[in-house]
N, C-alpha and C. Protein backbone atom coordinates (compact mmCIF):
# COMPACT_ATOMS: atom_id res chain seq x y z
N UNK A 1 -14.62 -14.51 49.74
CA UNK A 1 -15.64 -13.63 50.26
C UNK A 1 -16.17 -14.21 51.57
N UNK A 2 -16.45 -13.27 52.50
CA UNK A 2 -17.39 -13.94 53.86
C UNK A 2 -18.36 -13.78 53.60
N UNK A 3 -19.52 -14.18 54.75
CA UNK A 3 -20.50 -13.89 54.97
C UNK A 3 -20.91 -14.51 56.91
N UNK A 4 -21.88 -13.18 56.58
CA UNK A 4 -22.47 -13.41 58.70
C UNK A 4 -22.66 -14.57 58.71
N UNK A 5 -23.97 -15.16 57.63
CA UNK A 5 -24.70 -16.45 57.65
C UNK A 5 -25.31 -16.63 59.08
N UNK A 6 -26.06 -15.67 59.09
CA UNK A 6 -27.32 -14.90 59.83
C UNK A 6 -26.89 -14.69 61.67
N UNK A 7 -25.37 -14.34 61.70
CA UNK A 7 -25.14 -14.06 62.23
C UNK A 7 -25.52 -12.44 62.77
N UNK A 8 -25.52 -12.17 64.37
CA UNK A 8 -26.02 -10.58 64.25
C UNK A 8 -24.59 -10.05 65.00
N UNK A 9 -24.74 -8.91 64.70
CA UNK A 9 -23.52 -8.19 65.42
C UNK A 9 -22.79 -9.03 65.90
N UNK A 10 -23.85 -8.60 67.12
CA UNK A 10 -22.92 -9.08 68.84
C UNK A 10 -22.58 -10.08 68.53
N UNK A 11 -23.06 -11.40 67.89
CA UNK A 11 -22.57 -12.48 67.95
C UNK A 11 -21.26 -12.60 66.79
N UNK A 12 -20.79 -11.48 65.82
CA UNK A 12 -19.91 -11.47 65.61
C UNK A 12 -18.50 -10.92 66.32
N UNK A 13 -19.01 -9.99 67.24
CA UNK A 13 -18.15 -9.29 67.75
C UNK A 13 -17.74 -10.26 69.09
N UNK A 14 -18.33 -11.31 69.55
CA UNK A 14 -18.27 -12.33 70.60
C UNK A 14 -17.11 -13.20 69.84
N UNK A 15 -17.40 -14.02 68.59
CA UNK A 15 -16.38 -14.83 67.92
C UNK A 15 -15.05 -13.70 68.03
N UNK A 16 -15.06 -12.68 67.23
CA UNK A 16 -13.74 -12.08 67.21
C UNK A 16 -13.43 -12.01 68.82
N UNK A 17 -13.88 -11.94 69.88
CA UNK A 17 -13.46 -11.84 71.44
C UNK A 17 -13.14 -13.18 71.85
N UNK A 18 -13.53 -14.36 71.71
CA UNK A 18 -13.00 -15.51 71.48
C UNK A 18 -11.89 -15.69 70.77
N UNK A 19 -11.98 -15.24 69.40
CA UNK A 19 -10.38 -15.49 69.11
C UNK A 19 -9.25 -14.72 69.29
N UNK A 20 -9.25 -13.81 69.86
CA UNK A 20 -8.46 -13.29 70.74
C UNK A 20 -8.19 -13.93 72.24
N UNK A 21 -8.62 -14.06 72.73
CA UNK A 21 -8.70 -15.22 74.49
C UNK A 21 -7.88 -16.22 73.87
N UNK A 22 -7.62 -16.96 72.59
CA UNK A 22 -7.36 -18.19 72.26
C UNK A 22 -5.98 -18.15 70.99
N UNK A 23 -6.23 -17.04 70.26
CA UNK A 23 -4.90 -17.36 69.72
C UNK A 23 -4.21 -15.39 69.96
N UNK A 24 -4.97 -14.88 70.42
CA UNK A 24 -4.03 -13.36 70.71
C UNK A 24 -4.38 -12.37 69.52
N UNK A 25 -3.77 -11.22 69.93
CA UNK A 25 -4.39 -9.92 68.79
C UNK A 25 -4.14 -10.14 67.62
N UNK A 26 -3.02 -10.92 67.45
CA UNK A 26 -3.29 -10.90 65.58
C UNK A 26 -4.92 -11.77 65.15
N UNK A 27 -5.09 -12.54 65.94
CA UNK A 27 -6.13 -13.50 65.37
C UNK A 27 -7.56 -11.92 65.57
N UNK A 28 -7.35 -11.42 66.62
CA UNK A 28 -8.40 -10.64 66.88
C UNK A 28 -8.52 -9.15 65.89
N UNK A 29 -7.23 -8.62 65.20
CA UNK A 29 -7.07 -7.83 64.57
C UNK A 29 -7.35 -8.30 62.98
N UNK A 30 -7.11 -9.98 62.91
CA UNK A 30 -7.94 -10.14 61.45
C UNK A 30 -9.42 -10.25 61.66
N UNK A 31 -10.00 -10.83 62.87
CA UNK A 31 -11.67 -10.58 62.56
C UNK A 31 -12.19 -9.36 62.71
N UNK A 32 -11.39 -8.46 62.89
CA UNK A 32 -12.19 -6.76 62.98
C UNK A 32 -11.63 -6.40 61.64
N UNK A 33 -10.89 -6.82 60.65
CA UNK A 33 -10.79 -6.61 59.48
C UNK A 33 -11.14 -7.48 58.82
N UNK A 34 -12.22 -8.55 58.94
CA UNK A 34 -12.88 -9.04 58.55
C UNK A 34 -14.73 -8.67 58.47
N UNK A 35 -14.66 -8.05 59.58
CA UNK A 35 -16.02 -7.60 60.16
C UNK A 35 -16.21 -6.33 59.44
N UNK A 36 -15.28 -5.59 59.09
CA UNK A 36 -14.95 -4.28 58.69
C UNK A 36 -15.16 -4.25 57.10
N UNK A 37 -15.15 -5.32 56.85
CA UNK A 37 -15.20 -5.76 55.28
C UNK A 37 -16.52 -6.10 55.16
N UNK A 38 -17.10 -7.07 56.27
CA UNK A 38 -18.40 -7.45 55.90
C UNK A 38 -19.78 -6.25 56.62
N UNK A 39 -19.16 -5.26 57.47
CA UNK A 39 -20.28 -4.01 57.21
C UNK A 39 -20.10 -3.16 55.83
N UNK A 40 -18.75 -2.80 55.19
CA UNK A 40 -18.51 -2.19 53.97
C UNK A 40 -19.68 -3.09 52.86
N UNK A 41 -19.29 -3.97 52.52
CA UNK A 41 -20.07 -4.74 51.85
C UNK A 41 -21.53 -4.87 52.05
N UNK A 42 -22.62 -4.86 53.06
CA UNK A 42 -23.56 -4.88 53.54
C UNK A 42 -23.93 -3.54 53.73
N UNK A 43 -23.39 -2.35 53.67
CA UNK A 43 -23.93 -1.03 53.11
C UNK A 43 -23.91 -1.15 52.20
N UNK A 44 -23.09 -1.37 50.94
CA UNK A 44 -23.10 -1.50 49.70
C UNK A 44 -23.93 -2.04 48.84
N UNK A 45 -24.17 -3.12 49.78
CA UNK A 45 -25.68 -3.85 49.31
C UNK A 45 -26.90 -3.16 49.72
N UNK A 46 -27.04 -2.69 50.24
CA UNK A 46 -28.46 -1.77 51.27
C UNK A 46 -28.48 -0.67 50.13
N UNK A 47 -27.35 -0.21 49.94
CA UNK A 47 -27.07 1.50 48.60
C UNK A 47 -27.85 0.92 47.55
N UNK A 48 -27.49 0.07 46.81
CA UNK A 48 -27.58 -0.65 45.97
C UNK A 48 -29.21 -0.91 45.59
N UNK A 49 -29.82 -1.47 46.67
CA UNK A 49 -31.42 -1.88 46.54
C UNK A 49 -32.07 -0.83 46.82
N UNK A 50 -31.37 -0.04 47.45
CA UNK A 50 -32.63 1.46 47.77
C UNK A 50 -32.75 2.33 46.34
């Protein structure tokens, strides 16, 4: 499982733009399917408590 670990957006969407510059689109196509997992999950949790 991931987590932000109080990371905000942008500053996730900066790491995934970094790892792309450094190892290329596959590295950048797993952190947007990583990121993609951890907004799914973080609505789910928000559904959940409301």
């Amino acid at each position: 499982m991931f987590c932000r670990a109080g990371a905000s957006w942008e500053e996730m969407q900066t790491v995934i733009s970094l790892c792309f510059l450094f190892r290329g689109p596959p590295a950048a196509n797993r952190g947007a399917e990583i990121r993609g997992h951890l907004v799914k999950k973080e609505a789910e949790a928000k559904a959940m408590a409301a």
